[in-house]
Protein backbone atom coordinates (compact mmCIF):
# COMPACT_ATOMS: atom_id res chain seq x y z
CA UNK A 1 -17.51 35.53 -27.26
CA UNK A 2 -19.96 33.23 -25.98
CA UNK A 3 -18.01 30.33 -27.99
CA UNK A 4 -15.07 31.26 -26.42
CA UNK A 5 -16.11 31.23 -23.49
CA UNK A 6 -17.92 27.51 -23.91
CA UNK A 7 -14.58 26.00 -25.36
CA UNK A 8 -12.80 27.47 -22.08
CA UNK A 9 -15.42 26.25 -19.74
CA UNK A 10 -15.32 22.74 -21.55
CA UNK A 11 -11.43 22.39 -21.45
CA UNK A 12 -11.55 23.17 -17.87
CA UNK A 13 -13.89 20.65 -16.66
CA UNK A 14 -11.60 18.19 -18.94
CA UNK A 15 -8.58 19.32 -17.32
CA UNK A 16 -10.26 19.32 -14.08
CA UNK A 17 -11.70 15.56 -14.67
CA UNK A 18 -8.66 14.16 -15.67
CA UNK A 19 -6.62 15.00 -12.54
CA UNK A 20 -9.82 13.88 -10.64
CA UNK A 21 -9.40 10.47 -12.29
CA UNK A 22 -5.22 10.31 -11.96
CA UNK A 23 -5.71 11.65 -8.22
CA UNK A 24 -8.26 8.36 -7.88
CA UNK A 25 -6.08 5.83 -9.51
CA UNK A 26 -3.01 7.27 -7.38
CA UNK A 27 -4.60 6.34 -4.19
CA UNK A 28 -5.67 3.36 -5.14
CA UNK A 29 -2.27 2.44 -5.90
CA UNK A 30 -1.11 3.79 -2.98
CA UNK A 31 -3.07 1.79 -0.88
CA UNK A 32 -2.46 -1.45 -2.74
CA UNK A 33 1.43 -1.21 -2.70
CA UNK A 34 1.35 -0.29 1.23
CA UNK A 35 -0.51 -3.69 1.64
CA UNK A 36 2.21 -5.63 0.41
CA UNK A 37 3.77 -7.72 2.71
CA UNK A 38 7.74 -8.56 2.51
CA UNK A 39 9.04 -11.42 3.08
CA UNK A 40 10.68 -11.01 6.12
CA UNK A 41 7.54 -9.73 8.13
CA UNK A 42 6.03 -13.17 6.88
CA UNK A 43 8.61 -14.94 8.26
CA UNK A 44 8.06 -12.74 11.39
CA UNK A 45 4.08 -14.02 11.45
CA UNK A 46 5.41 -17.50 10.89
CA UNK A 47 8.14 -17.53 13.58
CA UNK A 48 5.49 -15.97 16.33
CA UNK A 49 2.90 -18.81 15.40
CA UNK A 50 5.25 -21.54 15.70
CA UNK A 51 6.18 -20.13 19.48
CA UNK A 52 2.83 -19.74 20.81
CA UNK A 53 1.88 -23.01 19.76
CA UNK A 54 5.17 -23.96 21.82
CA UNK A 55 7.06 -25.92 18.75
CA UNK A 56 10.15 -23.43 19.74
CA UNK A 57 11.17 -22.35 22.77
CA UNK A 58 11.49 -18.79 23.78
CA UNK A 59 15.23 -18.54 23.93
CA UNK A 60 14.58 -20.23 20.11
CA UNK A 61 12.31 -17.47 18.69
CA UNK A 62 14.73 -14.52 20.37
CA UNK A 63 17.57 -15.72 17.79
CA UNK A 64 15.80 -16.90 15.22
CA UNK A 65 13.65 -12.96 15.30
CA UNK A 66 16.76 -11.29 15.84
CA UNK A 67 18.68 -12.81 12.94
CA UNK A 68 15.55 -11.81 10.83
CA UNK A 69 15.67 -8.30 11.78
């Protein structure tokens, strides 16, 4: 009984650490793939630089975010 019972107990806490670990390598997953930046929101960051330094006018940066979008 009391080997039974230590078997049980020790596949638990197995079964219990591995979906501690997968839970832990899910989020960090998670977090690095929302991070990722496309392309077009780069081009986005890019665009609004270039207007408030003034190299394009505003009329410019309407189109030119518009036809990114």
């Amino acid at each position: 009984m009391l080997l039974e019972s230590t078997i049980f107990l020790g596949g638990l806490i197995l079964v219990v650490g591995l979906a501690l670990v997968a839970a832990v390598v899910r989020l960090i997953t998670s977090r690095s793939s929302s991070r990722a930046i496309s392309p077009t929101d780069h081009a986005c960051d890019v665009l609004g630089e270039r207007y408030l330094r003034g190299d394009i006018t505003t009329e410019a940066y309407r189109d030119r975010r518009h036809a990114l979008r």
